[in-house]
C-alpha atoms as a PDB file:
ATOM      1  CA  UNK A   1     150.139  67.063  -8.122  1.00  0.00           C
ATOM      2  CA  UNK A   2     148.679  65.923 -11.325  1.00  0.00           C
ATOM      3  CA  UNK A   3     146.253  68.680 -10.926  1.00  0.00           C
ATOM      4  CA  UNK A   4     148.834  70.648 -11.294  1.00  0.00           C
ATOM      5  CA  UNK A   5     150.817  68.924 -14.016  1.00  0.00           C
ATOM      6  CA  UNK A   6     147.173  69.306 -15.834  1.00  0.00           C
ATOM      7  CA  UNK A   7     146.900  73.052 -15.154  1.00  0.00           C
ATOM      8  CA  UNK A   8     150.700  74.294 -15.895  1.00  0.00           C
ATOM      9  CA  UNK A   9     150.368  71.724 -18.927  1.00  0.00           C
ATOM     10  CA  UNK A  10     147.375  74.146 -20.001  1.00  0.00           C
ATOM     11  CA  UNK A  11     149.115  77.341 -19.333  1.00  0.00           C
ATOM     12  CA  UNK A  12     151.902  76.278 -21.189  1.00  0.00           C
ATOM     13  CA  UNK A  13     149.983  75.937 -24.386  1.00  0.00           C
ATOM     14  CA  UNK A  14     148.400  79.020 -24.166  1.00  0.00           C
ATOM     15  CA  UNK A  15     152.153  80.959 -23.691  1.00  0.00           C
ATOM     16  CA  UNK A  16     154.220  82.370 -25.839  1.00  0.00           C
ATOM     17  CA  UNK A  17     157.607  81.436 -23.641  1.00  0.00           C
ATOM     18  CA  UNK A  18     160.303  79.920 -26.365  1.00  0.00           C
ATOM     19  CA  UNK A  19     161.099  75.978 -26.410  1.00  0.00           C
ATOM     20  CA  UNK A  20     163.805  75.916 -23.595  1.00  0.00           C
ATOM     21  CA  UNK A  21     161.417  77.869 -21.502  1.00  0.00           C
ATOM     22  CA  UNK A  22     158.878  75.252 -21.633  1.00  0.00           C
ATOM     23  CA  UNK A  23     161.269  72.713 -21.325  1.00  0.00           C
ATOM     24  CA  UNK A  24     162.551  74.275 -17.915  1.00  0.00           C
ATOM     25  CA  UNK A  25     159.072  74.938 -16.832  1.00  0.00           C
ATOM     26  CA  UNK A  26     158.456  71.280 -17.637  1.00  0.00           C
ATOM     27  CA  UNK A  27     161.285  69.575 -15.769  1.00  0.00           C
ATOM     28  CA  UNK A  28     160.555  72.384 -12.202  1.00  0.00           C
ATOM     29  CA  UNK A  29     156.840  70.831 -12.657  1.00  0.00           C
ATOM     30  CA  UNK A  30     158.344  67.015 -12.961  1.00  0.00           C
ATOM     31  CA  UNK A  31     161.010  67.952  -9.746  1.00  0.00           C
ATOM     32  CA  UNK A  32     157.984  69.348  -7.493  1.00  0.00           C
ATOM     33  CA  UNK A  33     155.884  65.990  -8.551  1.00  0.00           C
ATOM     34  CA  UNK A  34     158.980  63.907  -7.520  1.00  0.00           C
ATOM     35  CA  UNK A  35     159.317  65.944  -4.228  1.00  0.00           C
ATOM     36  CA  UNK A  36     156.102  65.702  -3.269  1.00  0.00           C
ATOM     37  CA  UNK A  37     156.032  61.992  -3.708  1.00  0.00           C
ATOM     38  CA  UNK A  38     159.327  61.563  -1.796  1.00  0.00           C
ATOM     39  CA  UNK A  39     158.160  64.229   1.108  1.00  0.00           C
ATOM     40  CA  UNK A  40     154.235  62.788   1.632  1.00  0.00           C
ATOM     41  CA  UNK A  41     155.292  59.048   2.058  1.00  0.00           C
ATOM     42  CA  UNK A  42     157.518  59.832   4.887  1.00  0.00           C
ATOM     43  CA  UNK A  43     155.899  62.491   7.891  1.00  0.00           C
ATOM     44  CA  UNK A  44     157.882  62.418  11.394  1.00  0.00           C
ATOM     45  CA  UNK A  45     157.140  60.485  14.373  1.00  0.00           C
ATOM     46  CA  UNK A  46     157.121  63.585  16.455  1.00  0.00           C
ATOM     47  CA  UNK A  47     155.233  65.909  13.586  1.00  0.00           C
ATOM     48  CA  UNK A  48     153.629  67.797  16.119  1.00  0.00           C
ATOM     49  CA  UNK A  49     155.475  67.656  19.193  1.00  0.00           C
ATOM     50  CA  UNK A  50     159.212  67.632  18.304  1.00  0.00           C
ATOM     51  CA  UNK A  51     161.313  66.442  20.288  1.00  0.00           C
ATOM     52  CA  UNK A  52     164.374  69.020  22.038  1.00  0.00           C
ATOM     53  CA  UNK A  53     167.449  69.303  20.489  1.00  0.00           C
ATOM     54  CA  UNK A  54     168.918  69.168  16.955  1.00  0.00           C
ATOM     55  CA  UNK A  55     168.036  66.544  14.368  1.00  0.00           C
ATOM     56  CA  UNK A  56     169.348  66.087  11.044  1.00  0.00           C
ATOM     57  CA  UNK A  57     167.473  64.037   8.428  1.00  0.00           C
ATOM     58  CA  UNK A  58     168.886  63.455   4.936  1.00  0.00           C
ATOM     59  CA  UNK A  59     166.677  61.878   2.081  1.00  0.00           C
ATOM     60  CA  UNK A  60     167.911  61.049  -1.438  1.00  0.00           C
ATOM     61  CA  UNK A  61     165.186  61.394  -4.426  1.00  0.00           C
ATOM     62  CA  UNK A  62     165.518  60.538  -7.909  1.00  0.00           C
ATOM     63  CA  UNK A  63     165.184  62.900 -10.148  1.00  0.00           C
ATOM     64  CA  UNK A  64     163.048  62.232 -13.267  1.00  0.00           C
ATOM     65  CA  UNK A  65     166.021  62.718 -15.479  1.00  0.00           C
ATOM     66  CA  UNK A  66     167.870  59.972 -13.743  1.00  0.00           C
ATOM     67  CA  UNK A  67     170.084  62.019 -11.487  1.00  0.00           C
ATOM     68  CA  UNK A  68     169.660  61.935  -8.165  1.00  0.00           C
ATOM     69  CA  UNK A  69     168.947  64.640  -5.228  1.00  0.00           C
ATOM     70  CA  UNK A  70     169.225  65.158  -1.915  1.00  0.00           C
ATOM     71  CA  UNK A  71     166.849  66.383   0.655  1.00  0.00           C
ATOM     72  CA  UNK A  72     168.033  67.865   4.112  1.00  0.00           C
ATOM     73  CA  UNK A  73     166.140  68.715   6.890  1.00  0.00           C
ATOM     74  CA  UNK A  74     167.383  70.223   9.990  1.00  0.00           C
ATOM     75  CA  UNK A  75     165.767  70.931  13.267  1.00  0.00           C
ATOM     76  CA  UNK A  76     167.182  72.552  16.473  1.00  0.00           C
ATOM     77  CA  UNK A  77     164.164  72.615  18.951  1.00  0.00           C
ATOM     78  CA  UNK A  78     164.005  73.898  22.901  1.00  0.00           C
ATOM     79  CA  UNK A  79     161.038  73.351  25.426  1.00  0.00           C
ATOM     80  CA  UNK A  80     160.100  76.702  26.820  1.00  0.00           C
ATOM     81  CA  UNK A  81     160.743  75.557  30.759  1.00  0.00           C
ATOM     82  CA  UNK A  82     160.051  72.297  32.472  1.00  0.00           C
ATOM     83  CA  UNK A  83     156.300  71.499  31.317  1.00  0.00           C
ATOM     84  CA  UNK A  84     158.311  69.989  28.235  1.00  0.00           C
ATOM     85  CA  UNK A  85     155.854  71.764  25.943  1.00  0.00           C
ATOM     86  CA  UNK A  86     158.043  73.447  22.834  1.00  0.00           C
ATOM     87  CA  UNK A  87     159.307  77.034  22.650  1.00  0.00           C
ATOM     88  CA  UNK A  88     160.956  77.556  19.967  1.00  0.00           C
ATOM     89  CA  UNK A  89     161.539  75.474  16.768  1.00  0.00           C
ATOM     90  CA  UNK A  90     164.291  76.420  13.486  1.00  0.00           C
ATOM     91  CA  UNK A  91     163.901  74.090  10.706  1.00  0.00           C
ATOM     92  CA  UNK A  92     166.188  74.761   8.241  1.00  0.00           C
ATOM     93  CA  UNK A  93     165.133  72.428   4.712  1.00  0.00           C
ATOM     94  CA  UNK A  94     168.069  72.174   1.983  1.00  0.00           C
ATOM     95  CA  UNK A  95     167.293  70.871  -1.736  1.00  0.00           C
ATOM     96  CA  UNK A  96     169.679  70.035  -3.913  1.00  0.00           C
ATOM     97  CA  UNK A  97     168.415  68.925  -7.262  1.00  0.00           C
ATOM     98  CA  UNK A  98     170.800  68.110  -9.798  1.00  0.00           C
ATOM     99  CA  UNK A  99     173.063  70.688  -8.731  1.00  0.00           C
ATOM    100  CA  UNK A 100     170.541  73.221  -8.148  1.00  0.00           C
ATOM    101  CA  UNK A 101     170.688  74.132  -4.276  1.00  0.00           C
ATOM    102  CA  UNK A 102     168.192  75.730  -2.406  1.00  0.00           C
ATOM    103  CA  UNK A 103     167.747  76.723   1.556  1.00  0.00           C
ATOM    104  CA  UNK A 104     164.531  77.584   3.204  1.00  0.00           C
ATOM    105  CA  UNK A 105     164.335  78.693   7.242  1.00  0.00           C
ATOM    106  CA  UNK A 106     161.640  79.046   9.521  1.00  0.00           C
ATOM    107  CA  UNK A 107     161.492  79.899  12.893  1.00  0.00           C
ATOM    108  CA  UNK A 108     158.838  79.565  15.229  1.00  0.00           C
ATOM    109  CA  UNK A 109     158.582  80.875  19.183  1.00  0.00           C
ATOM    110  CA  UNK A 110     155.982  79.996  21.281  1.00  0.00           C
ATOM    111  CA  UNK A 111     154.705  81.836  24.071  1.00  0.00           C
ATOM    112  CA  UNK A 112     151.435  81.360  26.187  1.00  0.00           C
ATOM    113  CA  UNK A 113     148.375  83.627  26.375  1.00  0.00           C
ATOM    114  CA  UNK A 114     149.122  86.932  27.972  1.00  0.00           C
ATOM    115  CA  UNK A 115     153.269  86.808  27.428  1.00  0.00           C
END
């Protein structure tokens, strides 16, 4: 992420977007760096082969204004019949920085060869 911090840092002095316009790019930047810390040191046991059902996960994050955030992860997750391997996983992510809330979805199905 400081890669990143380098590159919109470069950007930024090249553009001609007014003070509080850099500020707010400047603080998204510091949020994604903070996020990415708090989201890389903590992967799930069962990454890659969730287990069935729904499971909530809730992480808090400071914020580097002092505040603090929230991070929510839900996943509902169903085998596809009795081999146990998955068929369909929703994960449904919620941010809520500072009071700035935000929802992502995805939803996968899983089928095998020829179905």
């Amino acid at each position: 992420m400081s890669k990143a911090s380098e590159i919109v840092g470069g950007w930024l002095g090249r553009s001609s977007l007014e003070t509080p316009d850099r500020q707010a790019v400047t603080r998204f930047v510091a949020q994604l760096q903070t996020l990415g810390t708090a989201a890389g040191g903590a992967l799930p046991r069962d990454l890659f082969h969730p287990a069935a059902g729904q499971h909530t996960e809730t992480r808090d994050v400071d914020l580097p204004d002092g505040n603090k955030g929230k991070i929510k992860i839900e996943i509902d997750a169903s085998t596809r019949d009795a081999s146990g391997l998955l068929g369909r996983i929703e994960r449904r992510v919620t941010t809520d920085l500072g009071g700035d809330q935000r929802m992502t979805r995805e939803v996968w199905r899983l089928t095998g060869a020829g179905n």
